[in-house]
N, C-alpha and C. Protein backbone atom coordinates (compact mmCIF):
# COMPACT_ATOMS: atom_id res chain seq x y z
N UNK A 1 0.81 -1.20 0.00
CA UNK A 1 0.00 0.00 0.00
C UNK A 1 0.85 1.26 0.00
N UNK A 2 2.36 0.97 0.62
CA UNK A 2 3.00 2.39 0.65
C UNK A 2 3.46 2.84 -0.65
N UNK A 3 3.71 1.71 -1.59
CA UNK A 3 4.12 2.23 -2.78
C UNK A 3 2.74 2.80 -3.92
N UNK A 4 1.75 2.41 -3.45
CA UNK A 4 0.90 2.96 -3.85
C UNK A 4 0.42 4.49 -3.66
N UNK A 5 0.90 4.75 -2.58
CA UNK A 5 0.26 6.22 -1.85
C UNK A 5 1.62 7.48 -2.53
N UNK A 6 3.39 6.09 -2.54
CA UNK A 6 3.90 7.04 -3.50
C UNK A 6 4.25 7.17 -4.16
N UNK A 7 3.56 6.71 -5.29
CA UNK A 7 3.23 6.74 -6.50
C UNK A 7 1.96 8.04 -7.05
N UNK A 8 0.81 7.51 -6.21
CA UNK A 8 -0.20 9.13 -6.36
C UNK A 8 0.64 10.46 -5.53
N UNK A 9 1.05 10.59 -4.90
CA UNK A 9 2.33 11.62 -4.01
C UNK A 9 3.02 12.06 -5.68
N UNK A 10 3.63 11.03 -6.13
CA UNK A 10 4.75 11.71 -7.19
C UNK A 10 3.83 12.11 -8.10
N UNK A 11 2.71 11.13 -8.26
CA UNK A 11 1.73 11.80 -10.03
C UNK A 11 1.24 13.59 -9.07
N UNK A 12 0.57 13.23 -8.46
CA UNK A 12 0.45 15.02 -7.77
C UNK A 12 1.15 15.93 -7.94
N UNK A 13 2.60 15.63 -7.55
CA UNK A 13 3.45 16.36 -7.23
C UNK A 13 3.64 16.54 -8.77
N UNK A 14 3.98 15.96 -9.97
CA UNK A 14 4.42 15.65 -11.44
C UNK A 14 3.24 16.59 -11.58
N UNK A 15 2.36 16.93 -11.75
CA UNK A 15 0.82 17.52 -11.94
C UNK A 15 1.14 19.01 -11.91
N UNK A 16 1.33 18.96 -10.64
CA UNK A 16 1.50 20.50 -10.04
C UNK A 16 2.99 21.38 -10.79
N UNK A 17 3.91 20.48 -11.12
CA UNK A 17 5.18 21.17 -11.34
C UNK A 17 5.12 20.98 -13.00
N UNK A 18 4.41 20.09 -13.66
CA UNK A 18 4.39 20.70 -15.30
C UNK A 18 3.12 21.64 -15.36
N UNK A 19 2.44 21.86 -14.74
CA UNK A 19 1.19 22.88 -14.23
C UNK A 19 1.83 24.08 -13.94
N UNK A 20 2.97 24.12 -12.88
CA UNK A 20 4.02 24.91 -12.98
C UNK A 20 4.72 25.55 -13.72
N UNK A 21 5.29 24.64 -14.06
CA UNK A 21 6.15 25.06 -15.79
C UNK A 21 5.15 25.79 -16.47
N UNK A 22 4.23 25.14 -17.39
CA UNK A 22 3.58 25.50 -18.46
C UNK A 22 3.28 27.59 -17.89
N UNK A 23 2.74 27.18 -16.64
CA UNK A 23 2.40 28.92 -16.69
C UNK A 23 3.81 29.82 -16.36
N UNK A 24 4.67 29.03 -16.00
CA UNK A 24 6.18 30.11 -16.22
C UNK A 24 6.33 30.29 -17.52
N UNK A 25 6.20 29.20 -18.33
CA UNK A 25 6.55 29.24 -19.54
C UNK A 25 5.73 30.51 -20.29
N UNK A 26 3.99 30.45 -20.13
CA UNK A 26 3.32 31.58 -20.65
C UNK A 26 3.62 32.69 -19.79
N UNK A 27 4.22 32.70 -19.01
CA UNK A 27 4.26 34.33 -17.60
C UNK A 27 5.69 34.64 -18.92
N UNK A 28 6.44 34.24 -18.90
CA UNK A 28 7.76 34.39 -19.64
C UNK A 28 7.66 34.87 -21.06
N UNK A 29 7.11 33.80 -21.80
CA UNK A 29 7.14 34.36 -23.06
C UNK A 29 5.62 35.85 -23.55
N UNK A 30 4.71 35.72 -22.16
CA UNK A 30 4.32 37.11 -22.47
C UNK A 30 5.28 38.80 -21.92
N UNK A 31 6.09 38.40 -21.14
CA UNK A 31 7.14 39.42 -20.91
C UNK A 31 8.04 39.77 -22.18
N UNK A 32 8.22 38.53 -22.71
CA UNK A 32 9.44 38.85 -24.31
C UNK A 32 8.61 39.65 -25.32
N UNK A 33 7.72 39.08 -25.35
CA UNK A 33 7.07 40.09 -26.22
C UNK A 33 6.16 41.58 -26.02
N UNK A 34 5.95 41.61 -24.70
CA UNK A 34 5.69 43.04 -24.24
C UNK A 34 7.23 44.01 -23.91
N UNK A 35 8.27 43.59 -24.35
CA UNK A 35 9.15 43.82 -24.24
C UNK A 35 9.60 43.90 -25.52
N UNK A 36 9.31 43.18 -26.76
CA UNK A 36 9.87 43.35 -27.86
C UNK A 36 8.64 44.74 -28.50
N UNK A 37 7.45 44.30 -28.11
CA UNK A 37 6.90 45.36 -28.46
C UNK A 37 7.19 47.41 -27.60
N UNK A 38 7.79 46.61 -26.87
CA UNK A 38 7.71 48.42 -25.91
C UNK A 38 9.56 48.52 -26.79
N UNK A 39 10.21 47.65 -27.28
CA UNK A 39 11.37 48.38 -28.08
C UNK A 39 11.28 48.84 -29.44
N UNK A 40 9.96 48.19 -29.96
CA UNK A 40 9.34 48.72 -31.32
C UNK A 40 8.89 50.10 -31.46
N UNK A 41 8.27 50.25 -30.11
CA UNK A 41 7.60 51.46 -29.94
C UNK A 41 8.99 52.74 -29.99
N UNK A 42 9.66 52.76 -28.98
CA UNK A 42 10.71 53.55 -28.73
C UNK A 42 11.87 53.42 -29.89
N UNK A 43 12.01 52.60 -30.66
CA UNK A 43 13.27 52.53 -31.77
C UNK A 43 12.85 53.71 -32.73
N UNK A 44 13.85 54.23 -32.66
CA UNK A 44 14.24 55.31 -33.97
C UNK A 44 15.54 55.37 -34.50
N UNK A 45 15.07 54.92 -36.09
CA UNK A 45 15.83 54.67 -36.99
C UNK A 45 16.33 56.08 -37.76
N UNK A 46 17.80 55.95 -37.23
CA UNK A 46 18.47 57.52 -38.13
C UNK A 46 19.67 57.35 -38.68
N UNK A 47 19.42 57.49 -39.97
CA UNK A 47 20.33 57.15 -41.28
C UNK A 47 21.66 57.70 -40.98
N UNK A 48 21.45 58.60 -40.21
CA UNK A 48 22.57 60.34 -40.85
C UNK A 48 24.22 59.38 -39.83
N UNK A 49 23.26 58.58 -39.07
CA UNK A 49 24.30 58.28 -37.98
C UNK A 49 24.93 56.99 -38.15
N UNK A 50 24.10 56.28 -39.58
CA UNK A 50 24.96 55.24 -39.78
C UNK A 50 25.36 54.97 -41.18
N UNK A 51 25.41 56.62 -41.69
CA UNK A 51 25.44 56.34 -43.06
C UNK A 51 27.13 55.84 -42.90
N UNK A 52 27.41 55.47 -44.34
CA UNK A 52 29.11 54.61 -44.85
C UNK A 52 29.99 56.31 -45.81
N UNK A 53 30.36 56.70 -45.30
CA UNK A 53 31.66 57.65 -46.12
C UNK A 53 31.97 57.28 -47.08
N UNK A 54 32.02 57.58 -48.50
CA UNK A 54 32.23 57.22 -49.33
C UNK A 54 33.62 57.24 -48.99
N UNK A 55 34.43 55.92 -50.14
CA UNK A 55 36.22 56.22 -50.24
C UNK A 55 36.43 56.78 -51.42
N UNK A 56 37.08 57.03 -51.14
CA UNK A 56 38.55 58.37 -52.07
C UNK A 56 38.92 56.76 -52.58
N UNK A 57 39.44 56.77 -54.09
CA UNK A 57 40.14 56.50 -54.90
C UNK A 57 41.92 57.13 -54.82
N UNK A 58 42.50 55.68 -54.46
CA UNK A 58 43.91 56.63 -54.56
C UNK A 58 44.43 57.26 -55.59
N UNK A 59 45.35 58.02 -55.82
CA UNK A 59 45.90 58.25 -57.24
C UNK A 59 47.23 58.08 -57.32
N UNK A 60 47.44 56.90 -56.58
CA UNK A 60 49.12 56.65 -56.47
C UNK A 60 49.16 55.05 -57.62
N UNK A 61 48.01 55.43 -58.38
CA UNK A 61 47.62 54.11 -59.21
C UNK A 61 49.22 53.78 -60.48
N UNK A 62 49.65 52.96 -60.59
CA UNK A 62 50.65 52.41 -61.50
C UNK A 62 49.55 52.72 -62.76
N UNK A 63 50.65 52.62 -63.91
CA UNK A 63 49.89 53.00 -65.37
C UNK A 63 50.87 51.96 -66.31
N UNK A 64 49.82 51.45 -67.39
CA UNK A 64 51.07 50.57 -67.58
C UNK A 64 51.15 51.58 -69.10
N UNK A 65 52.25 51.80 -69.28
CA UNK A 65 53.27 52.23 -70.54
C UNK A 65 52.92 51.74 -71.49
């Protein structure tokens, strides 16, 4: 009978802690995305600060004869 009582003890306990999980899991992944959305909101995209410098062409170029 004792292995019976823990056996329902562990299925309970197994119950409660993927019951567990599952709502960390949704508590969690609704934070990532109220979080990806509040960086959507605030991102500003400005060119001026990542534009590329054009290069200069050297003129120490060889010429062939």
């Amino acid at each position: 009978m004792s292995d019976l009582k823990q056996t329902i003890f562990k299925n309970i306990l197994d119950k409660k802690f993927t019951k567990a999980n599952n709502e960390m899991a949704k508590l969690m992944k609704d934070k990532v995305f109220a979080t990806i959305d509040q960086f959507k909101k605030n991102f500003k995209y400005n060119p001026e600060t990542t534009a590329i410098e054009p290069v200069k062409p050297d003129n120490k170029e060889t010429k062939d004869v």
